[in-house]
C-alpha atoms as a PDB file:
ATOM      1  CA  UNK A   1     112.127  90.761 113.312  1.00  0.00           C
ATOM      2  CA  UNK A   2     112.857  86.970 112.700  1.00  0.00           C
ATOM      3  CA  UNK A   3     116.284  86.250 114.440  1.00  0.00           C
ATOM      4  CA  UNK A   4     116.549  83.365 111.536  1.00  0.00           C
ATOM      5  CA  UNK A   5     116.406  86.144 108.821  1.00  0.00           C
ATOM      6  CA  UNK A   6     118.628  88.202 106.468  1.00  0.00           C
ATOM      7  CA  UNK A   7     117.049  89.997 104.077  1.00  0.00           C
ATOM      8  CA  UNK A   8     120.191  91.439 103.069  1.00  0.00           C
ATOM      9  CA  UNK A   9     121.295  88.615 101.235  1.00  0.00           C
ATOM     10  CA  UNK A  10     118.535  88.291  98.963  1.00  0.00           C
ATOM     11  CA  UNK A  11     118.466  91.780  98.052  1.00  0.00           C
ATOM     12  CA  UNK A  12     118.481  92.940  94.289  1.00  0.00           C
ATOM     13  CA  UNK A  13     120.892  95.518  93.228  1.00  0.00           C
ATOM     14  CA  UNK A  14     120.036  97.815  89.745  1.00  0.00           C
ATOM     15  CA  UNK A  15     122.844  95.654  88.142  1.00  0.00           C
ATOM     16  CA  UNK A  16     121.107  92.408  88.582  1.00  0.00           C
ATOM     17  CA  UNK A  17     117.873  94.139  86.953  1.00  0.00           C
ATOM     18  CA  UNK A  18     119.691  96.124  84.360  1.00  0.00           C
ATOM     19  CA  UNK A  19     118.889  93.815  81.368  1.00  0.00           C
ATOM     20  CA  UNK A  20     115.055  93.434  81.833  1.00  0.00           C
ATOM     21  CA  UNK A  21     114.461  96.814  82.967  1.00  0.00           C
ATOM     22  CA  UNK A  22     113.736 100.408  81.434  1.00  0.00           C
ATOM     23  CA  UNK A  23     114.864 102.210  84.676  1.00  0.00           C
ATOM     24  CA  UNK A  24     117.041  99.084  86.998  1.00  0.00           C
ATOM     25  CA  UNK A  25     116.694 101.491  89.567  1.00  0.00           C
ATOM     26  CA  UNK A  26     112.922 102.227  90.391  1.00  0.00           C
ATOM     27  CA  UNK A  27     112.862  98.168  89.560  1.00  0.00           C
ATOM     28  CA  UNK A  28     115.484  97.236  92.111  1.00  0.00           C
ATOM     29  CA  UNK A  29     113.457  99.466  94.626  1.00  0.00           C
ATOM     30  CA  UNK A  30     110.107  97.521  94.083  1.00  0.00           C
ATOM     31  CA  UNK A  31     111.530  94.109  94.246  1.00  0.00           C
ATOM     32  CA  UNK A  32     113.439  95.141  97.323  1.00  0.00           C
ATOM     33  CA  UNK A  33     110.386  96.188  98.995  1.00  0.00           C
ATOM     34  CA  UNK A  34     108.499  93.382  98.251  1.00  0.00           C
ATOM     35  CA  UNK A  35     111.541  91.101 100.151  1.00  0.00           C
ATOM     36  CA  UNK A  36     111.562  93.281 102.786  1.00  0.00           C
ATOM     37  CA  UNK A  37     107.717  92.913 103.029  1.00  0.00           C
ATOM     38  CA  UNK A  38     108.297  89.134 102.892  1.00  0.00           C
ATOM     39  CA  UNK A  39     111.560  88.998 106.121  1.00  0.00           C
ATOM     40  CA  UNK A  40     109.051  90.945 107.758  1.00  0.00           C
ATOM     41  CA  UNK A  41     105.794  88.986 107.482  1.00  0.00           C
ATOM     42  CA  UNK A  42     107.853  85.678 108.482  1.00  0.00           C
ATOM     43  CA  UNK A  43     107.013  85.023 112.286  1.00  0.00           C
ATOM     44  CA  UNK A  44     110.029  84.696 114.878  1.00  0.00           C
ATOM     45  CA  UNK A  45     109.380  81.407 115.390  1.00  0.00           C
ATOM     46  CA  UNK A  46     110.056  80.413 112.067  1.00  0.00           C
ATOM     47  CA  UNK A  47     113.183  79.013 110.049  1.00  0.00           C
ATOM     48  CA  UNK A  48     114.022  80.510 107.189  1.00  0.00           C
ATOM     49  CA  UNK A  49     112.919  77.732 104.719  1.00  0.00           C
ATOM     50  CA  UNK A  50     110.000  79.535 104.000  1.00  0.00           C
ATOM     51  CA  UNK A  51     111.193  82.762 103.649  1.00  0.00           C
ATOM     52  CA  UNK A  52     114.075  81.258 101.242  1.00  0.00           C
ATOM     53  CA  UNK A  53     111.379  79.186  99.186  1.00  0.00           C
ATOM     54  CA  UNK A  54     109.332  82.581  99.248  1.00  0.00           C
ATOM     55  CA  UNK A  55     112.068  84.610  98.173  1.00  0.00           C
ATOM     56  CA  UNK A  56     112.467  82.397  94.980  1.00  0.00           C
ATOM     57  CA  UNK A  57     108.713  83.171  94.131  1.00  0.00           C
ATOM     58  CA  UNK A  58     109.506  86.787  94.185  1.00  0.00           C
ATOM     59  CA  UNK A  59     112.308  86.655  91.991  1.00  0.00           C
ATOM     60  CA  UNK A  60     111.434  83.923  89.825  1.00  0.00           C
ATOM     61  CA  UNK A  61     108.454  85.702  89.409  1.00  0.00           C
ATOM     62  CA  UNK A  62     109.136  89.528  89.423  1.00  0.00           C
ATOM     63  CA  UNK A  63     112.467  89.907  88.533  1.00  0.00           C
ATOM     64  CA  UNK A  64     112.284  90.117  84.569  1.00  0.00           C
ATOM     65  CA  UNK A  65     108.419  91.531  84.634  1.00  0.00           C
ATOM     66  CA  UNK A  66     108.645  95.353  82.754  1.00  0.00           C
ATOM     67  CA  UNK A  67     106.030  96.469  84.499  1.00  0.00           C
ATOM     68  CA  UNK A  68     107.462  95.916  88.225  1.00  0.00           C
ATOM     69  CA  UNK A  69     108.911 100.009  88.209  1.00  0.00           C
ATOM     70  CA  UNK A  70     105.357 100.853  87.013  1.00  0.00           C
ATOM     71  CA  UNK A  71     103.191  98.550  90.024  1.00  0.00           C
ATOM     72  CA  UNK A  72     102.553 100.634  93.139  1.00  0.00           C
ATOM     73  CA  UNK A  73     104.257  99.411  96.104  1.00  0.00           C
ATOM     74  CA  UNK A  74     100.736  98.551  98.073  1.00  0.00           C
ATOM     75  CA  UNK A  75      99.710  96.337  95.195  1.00  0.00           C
ATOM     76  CA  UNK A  76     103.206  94.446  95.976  1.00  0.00           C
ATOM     77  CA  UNK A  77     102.921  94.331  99.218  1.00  0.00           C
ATOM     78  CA  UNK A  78      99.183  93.275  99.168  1.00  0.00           C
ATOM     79  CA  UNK A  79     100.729  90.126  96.644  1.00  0.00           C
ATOM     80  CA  UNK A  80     103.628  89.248  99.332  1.00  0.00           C
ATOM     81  CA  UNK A  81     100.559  88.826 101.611  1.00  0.00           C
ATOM     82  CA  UNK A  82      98.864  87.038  99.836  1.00  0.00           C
ATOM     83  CA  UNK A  83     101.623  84.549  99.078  1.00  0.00           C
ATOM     84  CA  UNK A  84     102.151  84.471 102.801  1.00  0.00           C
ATOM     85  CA  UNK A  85      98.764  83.615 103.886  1.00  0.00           C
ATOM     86  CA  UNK A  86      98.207  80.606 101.162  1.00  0.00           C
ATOM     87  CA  UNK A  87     102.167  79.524 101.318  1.00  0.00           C
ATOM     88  CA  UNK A  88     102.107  75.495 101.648  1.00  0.00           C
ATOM     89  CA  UNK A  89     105.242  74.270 102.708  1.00  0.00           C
ATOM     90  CA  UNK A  90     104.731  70.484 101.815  1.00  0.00           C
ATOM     91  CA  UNK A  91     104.145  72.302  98.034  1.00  0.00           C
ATOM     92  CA  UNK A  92     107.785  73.795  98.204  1.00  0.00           C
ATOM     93  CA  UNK A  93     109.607  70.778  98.628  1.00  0.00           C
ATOM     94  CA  UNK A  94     111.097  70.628  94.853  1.00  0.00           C
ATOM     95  CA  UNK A  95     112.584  74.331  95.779  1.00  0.00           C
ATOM     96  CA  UNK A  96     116.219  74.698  96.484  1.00  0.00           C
ATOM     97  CA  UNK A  97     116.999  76.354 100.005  1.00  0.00           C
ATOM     98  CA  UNK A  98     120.064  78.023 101.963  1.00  0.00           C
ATOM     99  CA  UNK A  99     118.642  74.638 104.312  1.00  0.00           C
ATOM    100  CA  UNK A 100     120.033  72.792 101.138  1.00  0.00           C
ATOM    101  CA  UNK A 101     123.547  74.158 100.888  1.00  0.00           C
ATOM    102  CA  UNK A 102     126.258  72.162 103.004  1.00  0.00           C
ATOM    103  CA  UNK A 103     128.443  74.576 105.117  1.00  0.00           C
END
């Protein structure tokens, strides 16, 4: 587990799914897995830029699709993966980060 991690913040709740979603609850599961996936595919070494600009992707991307209840949890895994392995940092510099927020 990456020291530099918490998934916990980034974690969808069936309220913040409710409008896109047939059944917020299966949805909330899926995306939640996928994140998890993500926290723990990120090596210890790393900061957690690019599991912040990563966990954009995922809910840019996933978070209003009606068929994420409906997509089995291997074929979301195998997409974190793949995300993972071809992630370019240098491409994610336009993305804003928790690196980005002043304390």
């Amino acid at each position: 587990m990456n020291p530099f991690i918490d998934v916990h913040t980034v974690l969808a709740t069936p309220e913040d799914l409710d409008d896109w979603h047939d059944d917020p609850f299966e949805a909330t599961e899926k995306l939640n897995v996928m994140l998890h996936h993500l926290a723990d595919g990120c090596v210890e070494d790393e900061g957690s830029k690019r599991f912040d600009s990563l966990c954009q992707i995922i809910w840019e991307h996933w978070h209003k699709d009606p068929h994420l209840a409906d997509i089995d949890e291997s074929d979301l895994t195998d997409w974190v993966d793949q995300q993972l392995a071809s992630w370019d940092d240098a491409e994610s510099d336009n993305l804003i980060t928790t690196d980005d927020v002043p304390e």
